[in-house]
Protein backbone atom coordinates (compact mmCIF):
# COMPACT_ATOMS: atom_id res chain seq x y z
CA UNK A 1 97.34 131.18 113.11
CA UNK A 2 98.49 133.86 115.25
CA UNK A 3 100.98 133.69 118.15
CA UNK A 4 99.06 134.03 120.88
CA UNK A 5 96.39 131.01 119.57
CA UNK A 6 99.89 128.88 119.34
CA UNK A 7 101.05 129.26 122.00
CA UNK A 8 97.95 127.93 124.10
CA UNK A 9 98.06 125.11 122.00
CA UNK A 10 101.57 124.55 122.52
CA UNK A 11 100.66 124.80 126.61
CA UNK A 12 97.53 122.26 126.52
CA UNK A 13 99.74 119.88 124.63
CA UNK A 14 102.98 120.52 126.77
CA UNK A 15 101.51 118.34 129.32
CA UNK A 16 100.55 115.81 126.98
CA UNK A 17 104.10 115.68 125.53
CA UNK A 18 107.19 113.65 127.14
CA UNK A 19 110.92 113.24 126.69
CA UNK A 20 112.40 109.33 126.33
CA UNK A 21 115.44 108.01 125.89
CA UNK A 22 116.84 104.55 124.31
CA UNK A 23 120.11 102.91 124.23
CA UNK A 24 121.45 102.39 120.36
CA UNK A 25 124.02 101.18 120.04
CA UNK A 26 125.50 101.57 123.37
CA UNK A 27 125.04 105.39 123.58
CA UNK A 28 121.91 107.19 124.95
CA UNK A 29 119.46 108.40 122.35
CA UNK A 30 116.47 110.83 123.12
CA UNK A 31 113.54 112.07 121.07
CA UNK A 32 110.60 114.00 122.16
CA UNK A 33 106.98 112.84 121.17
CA UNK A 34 104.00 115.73 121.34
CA UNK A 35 101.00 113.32 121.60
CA UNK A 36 97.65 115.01 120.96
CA UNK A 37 95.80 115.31 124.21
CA UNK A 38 92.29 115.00 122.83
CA UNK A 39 92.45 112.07 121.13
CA UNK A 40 89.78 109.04 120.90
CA UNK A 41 90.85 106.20 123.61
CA UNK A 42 89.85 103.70 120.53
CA UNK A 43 91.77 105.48 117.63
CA UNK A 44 95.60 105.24 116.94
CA UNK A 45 96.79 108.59 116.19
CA UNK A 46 99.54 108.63 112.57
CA UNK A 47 102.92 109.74 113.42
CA UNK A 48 105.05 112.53 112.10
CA UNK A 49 108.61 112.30 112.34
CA UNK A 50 110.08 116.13 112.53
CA UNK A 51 113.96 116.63 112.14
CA UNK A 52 115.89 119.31 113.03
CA UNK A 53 118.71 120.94 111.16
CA UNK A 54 122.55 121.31 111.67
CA UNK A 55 123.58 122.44 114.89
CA UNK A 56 119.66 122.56 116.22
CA UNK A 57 117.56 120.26 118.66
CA UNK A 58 114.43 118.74 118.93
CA UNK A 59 113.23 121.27 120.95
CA UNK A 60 114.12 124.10 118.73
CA UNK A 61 112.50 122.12 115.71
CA UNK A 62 109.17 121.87 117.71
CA UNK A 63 108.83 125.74 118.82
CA UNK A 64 110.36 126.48 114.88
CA UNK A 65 107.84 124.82 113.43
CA UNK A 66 104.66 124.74 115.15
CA UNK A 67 103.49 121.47 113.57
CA UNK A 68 101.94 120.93 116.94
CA UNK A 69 99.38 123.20 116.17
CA UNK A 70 98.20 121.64 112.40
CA UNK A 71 98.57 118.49 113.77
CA UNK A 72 96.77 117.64 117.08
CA UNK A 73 93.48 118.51 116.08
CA UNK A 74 94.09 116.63 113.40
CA UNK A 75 94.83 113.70 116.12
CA UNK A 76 98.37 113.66 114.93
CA UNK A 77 101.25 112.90 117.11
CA UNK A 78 104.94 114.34 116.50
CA UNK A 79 108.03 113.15 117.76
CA UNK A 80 111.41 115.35 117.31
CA UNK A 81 114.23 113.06 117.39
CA UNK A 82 117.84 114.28 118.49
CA UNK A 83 120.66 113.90 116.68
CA UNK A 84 123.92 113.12 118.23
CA UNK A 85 125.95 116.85 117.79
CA UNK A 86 123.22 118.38 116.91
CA UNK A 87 123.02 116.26 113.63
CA UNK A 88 122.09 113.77 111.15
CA UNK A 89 124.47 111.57 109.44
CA UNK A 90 123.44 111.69 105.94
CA UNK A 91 126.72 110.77 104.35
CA UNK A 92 128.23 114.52 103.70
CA UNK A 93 131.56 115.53 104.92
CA UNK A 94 130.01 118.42 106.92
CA UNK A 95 127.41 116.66 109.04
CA UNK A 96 130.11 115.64 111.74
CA UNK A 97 127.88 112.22 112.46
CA UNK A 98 129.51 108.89 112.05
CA UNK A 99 126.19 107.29 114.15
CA UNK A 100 123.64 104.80 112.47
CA UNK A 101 120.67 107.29 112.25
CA UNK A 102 118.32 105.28 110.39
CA UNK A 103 118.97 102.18 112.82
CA UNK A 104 118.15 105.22 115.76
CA UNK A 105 115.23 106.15 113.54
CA UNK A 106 114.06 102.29 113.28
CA UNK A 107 114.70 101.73 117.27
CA UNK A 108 112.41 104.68 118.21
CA UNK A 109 110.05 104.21 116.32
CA UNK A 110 109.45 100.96 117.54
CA UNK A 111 109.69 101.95 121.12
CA UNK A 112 107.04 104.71 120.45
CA UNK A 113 104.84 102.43 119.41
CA UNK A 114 105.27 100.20 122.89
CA UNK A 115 104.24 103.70 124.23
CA UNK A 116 101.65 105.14 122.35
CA UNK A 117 98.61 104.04 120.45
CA UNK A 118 100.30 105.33 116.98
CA UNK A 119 98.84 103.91 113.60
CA UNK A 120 101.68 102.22 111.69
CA UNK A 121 100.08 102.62 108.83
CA UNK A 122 100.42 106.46 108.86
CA UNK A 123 103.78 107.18 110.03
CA UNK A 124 105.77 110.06 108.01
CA UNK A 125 109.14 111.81 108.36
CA UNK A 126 110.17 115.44 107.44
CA UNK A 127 112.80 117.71 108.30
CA UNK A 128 114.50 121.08 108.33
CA UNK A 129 118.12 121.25 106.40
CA UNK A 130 120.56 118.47 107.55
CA UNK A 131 116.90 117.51 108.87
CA UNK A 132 115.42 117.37 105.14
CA UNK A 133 118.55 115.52 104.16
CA UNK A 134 118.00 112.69 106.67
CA UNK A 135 114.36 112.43 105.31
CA UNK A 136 115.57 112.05 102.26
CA UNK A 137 117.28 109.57 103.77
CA UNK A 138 114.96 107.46 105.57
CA UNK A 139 113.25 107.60 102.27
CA UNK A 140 116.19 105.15 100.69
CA UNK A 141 116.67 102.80 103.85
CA UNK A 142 112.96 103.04 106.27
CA UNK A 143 110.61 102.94 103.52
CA UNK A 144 109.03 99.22 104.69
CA UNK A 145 107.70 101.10 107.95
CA UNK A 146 107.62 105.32 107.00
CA UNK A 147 105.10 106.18 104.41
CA UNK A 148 105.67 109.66 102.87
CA UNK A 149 108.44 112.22 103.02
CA UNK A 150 108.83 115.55 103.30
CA UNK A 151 112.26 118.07 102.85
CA UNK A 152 112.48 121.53 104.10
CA UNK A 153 115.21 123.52 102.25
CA UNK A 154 117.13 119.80 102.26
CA UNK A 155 118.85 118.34 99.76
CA UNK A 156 119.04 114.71 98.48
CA UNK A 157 122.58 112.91 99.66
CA UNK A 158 122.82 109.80 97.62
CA UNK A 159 125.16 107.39 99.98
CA UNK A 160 126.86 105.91 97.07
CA UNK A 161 126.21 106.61 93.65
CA UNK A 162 128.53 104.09 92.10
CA UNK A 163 126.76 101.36 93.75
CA UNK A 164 123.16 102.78 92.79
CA UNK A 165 122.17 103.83 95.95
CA UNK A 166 118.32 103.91 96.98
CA UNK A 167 116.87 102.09 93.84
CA UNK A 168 115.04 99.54 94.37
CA UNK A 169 112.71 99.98 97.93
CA UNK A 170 110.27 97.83 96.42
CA UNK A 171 107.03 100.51 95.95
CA UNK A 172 106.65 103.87 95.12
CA UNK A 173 107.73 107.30 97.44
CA UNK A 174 105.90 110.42 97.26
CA UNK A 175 107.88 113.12 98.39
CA UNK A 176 107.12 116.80 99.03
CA UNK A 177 109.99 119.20 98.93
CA UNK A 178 110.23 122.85 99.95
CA UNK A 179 113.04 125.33 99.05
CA UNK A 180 114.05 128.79 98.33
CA UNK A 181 115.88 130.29 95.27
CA UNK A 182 117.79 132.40 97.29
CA UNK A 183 118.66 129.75 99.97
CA UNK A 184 122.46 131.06 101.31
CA UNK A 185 123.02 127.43 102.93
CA UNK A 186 121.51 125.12 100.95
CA UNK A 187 121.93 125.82 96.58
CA UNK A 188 118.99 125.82 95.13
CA UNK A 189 120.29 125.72 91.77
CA UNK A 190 123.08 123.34 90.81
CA UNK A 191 125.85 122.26 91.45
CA UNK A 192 125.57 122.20 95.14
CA UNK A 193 128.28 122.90 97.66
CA UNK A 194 128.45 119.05 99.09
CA UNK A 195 127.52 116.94 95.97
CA UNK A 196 123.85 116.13 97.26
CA UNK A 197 120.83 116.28 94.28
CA UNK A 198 119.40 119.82 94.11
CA UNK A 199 115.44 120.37 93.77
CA UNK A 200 115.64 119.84 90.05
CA UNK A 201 118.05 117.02 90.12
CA UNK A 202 116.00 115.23 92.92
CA UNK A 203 112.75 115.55 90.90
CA UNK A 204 114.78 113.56 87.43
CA UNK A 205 115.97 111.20 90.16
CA UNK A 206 112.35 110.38 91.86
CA UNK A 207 110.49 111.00 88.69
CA UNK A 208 112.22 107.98 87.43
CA UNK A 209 112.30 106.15 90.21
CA UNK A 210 108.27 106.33 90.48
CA UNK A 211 107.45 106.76 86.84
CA UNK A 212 105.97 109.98 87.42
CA UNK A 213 104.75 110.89 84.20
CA UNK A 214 102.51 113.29 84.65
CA UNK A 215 103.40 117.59 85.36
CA UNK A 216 101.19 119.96 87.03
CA UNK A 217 102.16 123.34 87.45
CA UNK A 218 100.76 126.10 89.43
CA UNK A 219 101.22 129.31 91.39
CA UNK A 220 100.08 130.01 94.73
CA UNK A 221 101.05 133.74 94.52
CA UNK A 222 103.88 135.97 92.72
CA UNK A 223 106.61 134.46 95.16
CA UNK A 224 105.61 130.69 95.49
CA UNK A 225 105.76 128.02 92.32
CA UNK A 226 104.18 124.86 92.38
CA UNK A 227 105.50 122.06 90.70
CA UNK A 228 103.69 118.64 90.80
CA UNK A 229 104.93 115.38 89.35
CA UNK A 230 102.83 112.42 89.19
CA UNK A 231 101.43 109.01 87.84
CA UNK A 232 98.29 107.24 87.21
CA UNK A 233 98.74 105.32 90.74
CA UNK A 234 98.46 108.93 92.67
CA UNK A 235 102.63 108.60 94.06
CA UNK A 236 103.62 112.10 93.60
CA UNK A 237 106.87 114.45 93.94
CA UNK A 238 105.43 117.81 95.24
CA UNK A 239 107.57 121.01 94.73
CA UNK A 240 106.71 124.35 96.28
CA UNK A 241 109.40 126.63 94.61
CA UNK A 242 109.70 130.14 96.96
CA UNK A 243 111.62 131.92 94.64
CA UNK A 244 114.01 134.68 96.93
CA UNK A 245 113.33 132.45 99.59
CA UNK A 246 115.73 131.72 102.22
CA UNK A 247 116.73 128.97 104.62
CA UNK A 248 113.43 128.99 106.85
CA UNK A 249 110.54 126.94 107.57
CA UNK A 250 108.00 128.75 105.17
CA UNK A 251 105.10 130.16 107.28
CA UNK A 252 105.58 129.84 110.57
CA UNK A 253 105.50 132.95 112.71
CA UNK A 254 109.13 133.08 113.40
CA UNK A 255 109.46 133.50 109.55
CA UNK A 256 108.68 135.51 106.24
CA UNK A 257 104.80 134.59 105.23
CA UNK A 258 104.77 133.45 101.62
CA UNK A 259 101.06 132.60 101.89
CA UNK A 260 101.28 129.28 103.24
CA UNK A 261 102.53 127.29 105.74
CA UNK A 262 104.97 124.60 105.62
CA UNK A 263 104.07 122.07 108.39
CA UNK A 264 100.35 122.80 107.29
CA UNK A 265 101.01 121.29 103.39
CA UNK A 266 103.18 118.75 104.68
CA UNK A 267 100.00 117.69 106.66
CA UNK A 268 97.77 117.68 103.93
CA UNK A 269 100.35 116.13 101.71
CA UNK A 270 101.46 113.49 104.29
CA UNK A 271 97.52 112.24 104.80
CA UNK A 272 96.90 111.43 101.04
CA UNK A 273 98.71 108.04 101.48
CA UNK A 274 99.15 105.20 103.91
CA UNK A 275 101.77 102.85 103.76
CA UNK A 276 99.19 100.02 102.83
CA UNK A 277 98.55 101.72 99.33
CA UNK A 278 102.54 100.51 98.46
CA UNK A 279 102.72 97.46 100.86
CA UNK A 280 100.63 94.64 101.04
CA UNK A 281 100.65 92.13 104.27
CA UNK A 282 99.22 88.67 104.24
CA UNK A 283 97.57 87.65 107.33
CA UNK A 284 99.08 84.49 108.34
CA UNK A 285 96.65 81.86 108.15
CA UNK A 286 94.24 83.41 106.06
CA UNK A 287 94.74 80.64 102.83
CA UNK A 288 92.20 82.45 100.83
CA UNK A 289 93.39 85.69 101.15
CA UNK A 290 90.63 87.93 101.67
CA UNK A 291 92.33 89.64 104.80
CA UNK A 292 90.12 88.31 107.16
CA UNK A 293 90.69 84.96 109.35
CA UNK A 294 87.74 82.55 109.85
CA UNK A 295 86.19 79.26 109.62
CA UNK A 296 86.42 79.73 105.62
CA UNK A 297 89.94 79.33 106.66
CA UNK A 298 89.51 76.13 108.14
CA UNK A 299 87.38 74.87 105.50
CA UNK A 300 89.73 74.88 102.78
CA UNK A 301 92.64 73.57 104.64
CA UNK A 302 90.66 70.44 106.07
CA UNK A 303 89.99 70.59 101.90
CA UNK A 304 93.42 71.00 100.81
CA UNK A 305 94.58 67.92 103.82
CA UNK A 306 91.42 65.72 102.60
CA UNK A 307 92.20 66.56 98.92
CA UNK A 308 96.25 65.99 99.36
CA UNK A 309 96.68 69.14 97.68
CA UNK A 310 99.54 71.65 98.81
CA UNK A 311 99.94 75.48 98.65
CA UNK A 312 102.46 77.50 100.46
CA UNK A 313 99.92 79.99 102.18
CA UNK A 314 98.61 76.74 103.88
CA UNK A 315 101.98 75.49 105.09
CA UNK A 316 101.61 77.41 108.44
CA UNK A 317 104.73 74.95 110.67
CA UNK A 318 106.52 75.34 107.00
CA UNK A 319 107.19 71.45 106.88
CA UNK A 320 106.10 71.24 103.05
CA UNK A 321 103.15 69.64 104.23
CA UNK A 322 99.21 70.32 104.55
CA UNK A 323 98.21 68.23 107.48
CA UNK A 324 96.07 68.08 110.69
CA UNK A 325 98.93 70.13 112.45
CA UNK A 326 98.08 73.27 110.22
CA UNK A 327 94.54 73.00 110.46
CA UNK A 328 95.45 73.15 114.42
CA UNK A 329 97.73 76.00 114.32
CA UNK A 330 95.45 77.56 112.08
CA UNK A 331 92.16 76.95 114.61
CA UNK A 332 94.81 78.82 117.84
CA UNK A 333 96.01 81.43 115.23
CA UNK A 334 91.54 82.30 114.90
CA UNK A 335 91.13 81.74 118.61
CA UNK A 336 94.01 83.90 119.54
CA UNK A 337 92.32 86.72 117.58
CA UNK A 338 89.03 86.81 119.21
C-alpha cells in the first residue's frame, strides 16, 4: 500500500478511534483503540492488541505500523496500550517498569469490551521490541482470554526459570515471530544481551511446549526465511527469518521492504485460530452438553429428580442435590436467554 492510500485510511478511521483511560492499581492507565468505522451493527469485530517498544507510545506504534490499514477492512479493531515510561515490564533489568502489565492488560481489555462490540473469541496481542517481549508475555500469564501471539524483533523473557515459568497454560499457543539477523538491539543469535530466549531458543522452548512436531521451511525471497513449526492439531510457531535485517517493523513504509509486510502476516496468522479451538466453555445449565439451552434441558433434569439420579452438570444451586429448585433455576437460566 502506498502512503498516500494510508494515510486516508488512517483519516476515515481517526474519527472512529478514541483515547480512554482506567485506574490500575491506583495510577492512571491509557490505551488507544482504532475501531473500524464500517463495521456491521450485528457483528463483533476481533481485537488486536499492538505494543510499542522501549521508550515509544501508543501513538507512535499506530503511525509505525499501519495495522490500521490491514485491519479495518478486515473489521478488525486495534487498541495500542501505553506503558508506564514508555515501557513494558517484562522482567529484564533494562525495562525500568516495576507495574503489573498483564493485570493493566487484563483490566483493559475488559473495559474495551464494556465499550465496544469486540469478539472475545478473537482477541490477539503483538508487539514491537520491549513490545514483542510483553507479548511473549501475555502469552505465559493472559492466555485464558488472548488467543494468538505475535513478536516483532522481541525476545522471550522467561520470569523465572528456576521455578518453570510459563508451562503449563492449559492448551496450546501459536506464536508468530519476526526478527532480523542483523538486529543491533535485539541478538538474533545467542546468547542475548539480557538473558531472554533468542528466535532459536524460543522455537526449542514452544516446540516443546506444543508438541510441534512437524518443520516446514520456505523462502519468500533471497532476504526472508521461513520457518514453520507445527502439529497435527494446526498450533503453530511461525518464523519469518530477515536475514541483515534490522530493528524495524518489516514492511511498513517507514521501513526497508523485504517483500512483505509485518502487520499484514500477523493478520493472516492471527485469524487462523480462535480461542475456542484451545478452550472449551460449558453453558451453565445445559446438562446434556450440546451447547445449546432448551427444554431438552429440562427434560432430563425433571428425569434425573424423578429418577433420584445425580450429576454435577445438573447441580445448578451446587447443594449436591438434583431437585425441583434446579429444574427452576434451570427454567429462569432458558427464560433469561430468550
Amino acid at each position: 500500500m502506498n502512503r498516500i492510500f494510508l494515510l486516508l485510511i488512517f483519516l476515515i478511521n481517526f474519527l472512529f478511534s478514541q483515547w480512554f483511560t482506567l485506574n490500575h492499581d491506583g495510577i492512571m492507565r491509557s490505551y488507544y483503540v482504532a475501531y473500524p468505522a464500517d463495521i456491521n451493527p450485528d457483528e463483533n469485530a476481533p481485537l488486536i492488541i499492538n505494543m510499542h517498544g522501549f521508550g515509544g507510545n501508543a501513538q507512535q506504534q499506530q503511525y509505525y505500523t499501519e495495522m490500521d490499514a490491514y485491519a479495518h477492512p478486515q473489521n478488525i479493531a486495534v487498541v495500542y496500550p501505553q506503558g508506564l515510561n514508555n515501557s513494558w515490564n517484562v522482567f529484564t533489568y533494562w525495562d525500568s517498569n516495576p507495574y503489573d502489565d498483564v493485570s493493566f492488560i487484563n483490566q483493559m481489555l475488559d473495559d474495551i469490551s464494556n465499550n465496544f462490540d469486540i469478539d472475545e473469541d478473537r482477541i490477539y496481542a503483538c508487539g514491537m521490541s520491549n513490545g514483542g517481549y510483553m507479548a511473549y508475555r501475555l502469552a505465559c500469564d493472559l492466555s485464558d482470554k488472548i488467543t494468538a501471539f505475535g513478536s516483532v524483533t522481541g525476545n522471550f523473557m522467561l520470569q523465572n526459570a528456576d521455578i518453570y515459568d510459563c508451562i503449563d497454560q492449559e492448551r496450546e499457543i501459536p506464536i508468530i515471530h519476526f526478527h532480523g539477523t542483523a538486529d543491533p538491539v535485539v541478538n538474533y543469535f545467542p546468547p542475548s544481551f539480557d538473558g531472554s530466549l533468542t528466535v532459536s531458543e524460543s522455537i526449542d522452548f514452544w516446540a516443546s511446549y506444543n508438541d510441534l512436531d512437524s518443520l516446514y521451511n520456505d523462502s519468500i525471497n533471497q532476504n526472508v526465511d521461513l520457518e514453520v513449526h507445527s502439529n497435527d492439531l494446526s498450533t503453530k510457531f511461525v518464523h519469518y527469518k530477515i536475514n541483515g535485517g534490522a530493528h524495524e517493523w518489516f514492511g511498513s513504509s517507514w521501513a526497508v521492504d523485504w517483500g512483505f509486510n509485518t502487520s499484514e502476516e500477523l493478520i493472516n496468522f492471527f485469524l487462523e485460530y480462535k480461542l475456542s479451538d484451545f478452550i472449551t466453555t460449558q453453558l451453565n445449565g445445559d446438562v446434556n452438553n450440546d451447547g445449546l439451552l432448551n427444554i431438552q434441558d429440562v427434560i432430563l433434569i425433571i428425569n434425573l429428580v424423578l429418577g433420584d439420579s445425580y450429576i454435577d452438570i445438573g447441580d445448578l444451586n451446587d447443594d449436591n442435590e438434583i431437585d425441583v429448585l434446579d429444574v427452576v433455576i434451570l427454567v429462569n437460566i432458558i427464560l433469561n436467554t430468550i
